[in-house]
Protein backbone atom coordinates (compact mmCIF):
# COMPACT_ATOMS: atom_id res chain seq x y z
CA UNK A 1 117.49 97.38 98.53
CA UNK A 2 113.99 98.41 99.75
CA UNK A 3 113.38 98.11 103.43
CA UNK A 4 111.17 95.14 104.40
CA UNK A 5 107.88 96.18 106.17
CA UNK A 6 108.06 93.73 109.16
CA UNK A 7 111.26 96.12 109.97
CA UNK A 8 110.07 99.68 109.50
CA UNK A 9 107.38 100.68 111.97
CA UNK A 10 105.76 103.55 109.96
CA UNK A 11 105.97 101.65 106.51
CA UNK A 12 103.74 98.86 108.97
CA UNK A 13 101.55 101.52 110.07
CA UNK A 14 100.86 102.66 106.31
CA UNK A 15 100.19 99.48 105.60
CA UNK A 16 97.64 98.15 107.97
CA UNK A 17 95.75 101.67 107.62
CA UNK A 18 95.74 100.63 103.77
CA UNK A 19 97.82 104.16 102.88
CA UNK A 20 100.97 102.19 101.62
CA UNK A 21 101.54 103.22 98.14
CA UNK A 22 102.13 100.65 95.84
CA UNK A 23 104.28 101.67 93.49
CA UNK A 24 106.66 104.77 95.38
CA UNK A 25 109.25 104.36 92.84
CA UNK A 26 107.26 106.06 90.67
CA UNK A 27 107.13 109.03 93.02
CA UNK A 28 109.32 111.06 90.83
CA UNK A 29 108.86 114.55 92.43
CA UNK A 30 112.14 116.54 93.49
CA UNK A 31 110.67 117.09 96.86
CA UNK A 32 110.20 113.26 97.12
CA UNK A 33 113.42 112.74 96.28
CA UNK A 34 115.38 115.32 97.85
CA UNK A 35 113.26 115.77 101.38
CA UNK A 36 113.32 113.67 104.04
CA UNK A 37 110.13 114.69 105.40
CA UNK A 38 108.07 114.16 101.42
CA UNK A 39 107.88 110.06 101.67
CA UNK A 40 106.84 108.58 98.80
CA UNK A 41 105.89 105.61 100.50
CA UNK A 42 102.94 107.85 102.31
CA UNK A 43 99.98 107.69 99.48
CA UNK A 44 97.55 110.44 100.99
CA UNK A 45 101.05 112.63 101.17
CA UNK A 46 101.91 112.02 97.92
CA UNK A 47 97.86 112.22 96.60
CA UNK A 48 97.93 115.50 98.62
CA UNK A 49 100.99 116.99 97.49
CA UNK A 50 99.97 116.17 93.58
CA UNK A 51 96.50 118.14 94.13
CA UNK A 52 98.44 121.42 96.25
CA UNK A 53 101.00 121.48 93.00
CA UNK A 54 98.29 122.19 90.61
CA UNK A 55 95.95 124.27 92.88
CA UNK A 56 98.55 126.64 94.43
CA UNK A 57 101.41 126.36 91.75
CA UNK A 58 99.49 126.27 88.68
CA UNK A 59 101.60 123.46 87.48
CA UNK A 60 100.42 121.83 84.66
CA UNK A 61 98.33 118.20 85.53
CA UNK A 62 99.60 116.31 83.06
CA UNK A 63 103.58 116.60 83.85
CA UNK A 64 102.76 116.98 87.98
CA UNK A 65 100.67 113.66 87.58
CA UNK A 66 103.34 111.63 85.91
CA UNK A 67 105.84 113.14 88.10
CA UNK A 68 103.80 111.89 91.08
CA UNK A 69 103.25 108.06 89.27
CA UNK A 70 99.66 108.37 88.46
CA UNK A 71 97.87 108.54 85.10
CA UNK A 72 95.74 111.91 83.66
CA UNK A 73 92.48 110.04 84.86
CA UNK A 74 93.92 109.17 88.20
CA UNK A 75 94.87 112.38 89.16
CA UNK A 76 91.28 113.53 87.70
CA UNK A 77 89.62 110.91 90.08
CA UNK A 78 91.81 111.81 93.05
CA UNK A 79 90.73 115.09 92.19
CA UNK A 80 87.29 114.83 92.33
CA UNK A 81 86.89 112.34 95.39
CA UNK A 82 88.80 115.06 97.20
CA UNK A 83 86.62 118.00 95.98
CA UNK A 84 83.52 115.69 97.18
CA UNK A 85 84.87 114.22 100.39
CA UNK A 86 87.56 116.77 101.43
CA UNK A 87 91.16 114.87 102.90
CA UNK A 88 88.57 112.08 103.77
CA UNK A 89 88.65 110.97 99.83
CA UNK A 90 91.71 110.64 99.59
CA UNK A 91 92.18 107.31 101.54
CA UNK A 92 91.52 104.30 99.65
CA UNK A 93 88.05 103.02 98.82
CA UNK A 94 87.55 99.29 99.40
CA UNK A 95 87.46 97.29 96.30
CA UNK A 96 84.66 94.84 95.66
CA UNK A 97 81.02 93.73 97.45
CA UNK A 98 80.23 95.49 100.74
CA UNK A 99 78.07 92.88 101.71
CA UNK A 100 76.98 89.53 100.26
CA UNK A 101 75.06 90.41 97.91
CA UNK A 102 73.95 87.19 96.76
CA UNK A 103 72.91 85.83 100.71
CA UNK A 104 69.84 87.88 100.97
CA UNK A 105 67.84 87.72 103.84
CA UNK A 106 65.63 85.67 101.28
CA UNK A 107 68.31 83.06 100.64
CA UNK A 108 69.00 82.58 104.47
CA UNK A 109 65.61 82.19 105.58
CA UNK A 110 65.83 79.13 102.73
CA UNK A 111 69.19 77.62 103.96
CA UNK A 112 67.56 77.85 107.45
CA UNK A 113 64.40 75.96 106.57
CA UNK A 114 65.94 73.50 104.57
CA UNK A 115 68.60 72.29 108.02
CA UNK A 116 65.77 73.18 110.02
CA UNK A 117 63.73 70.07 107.88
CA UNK A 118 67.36 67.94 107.41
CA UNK A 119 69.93 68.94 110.12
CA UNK A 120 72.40 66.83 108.45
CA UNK A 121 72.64 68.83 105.13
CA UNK A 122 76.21 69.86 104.57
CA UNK A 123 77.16 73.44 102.87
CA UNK A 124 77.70 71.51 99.65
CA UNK A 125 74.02 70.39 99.94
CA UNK A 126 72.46 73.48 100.91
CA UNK A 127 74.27 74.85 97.65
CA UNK A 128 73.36 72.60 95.52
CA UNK A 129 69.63 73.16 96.43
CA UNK A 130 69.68 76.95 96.69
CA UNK A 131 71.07 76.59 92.60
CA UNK A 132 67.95 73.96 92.27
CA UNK A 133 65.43 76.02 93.87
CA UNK A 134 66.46 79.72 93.95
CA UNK A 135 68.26 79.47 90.95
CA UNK A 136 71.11 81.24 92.66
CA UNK A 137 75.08 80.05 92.35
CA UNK A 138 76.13 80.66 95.63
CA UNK A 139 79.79 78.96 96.98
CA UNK A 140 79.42 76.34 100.28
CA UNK A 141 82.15 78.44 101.80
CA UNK A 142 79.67 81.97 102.01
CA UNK A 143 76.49 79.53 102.95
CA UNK A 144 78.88 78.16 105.99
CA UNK A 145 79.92 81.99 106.51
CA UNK A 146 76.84 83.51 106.29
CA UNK A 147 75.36 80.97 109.00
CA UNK A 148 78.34 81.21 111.69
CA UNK A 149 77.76 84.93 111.43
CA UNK A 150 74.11 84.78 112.04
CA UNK A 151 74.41 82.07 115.11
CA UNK A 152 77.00 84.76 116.68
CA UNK A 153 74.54 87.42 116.45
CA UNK A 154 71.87 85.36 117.92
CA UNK A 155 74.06 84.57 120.55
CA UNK A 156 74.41 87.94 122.14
């Protein structure tokens, strides 16, 4: 039975610095399996070791990759992120929008004139009129969020 997190404090650590691997019983390797020190849990280990086996040990990609539970392509993109961004690309890139990219400063400035004109306009409101007037779909919940965050700013 796998060992719950909450319980293990360097299977917590991996996780909250987003290096858990996902899938570690896939880690197939001999040295993953045999060594206390390889840990499949540890993804830049295991990302690291995959990328030393073929560089150093001229081991071919396609059974080192499967060995190590990634695809042909995966091991190519690992590959190249860490030939680009040294050990650096081998954490985890976040997934999705880095900002929202549909709250432009544009969009705010309207949200802001509209309460400024009716200070009792609700997110669901101010919504339904950026759709009407901007012709922009944006949710009640990011109008709300995007307006808390710029009162805290103003308020330093």
């Amino acid at each position: 039975m796998p060992t719950p997190i909450s319980s293990d404090p360097k299977l917590k650590a991996l996780c909250e610095q987003g290096m858990l691997n996902p899938r570690p019983e896939e880690v197939k390797d001999p040295l993953f399996l045999e060594d206390g020190f390889f840990d499949p849990h540890d993804l830049l280990q295991v990302k690291y070791e995959m990328l030393r086996r073929v560089s150093t040990e001229k081991a071919q990609i396609g059974p080192v990759a499967a060995s190590f539970g990634v695809s042909r392509v995966t091991f190519y993109q690992i590959l190249k992120r860490f030939r680009e961004e040294g050990m650096a690309g081998l954490f985890p890139k976040l997934r999705g929008p880095k900002a929202a990219h549909k709250l432009t400063g544009e969009v705010i400035t309207f949200v802001e004139t509209a309460l400024a004109r009716d200070a009792s306009l609700r997110p669901q409101a101010l919504a339904e009129l950026v759709r009407e007037e901007l012709d922009i779909s944006v949710h009640p919940r990011s109008i709300e969020r995007a307006l808390a965050k710029r009162q805290k700013k103003r308020q330093r």
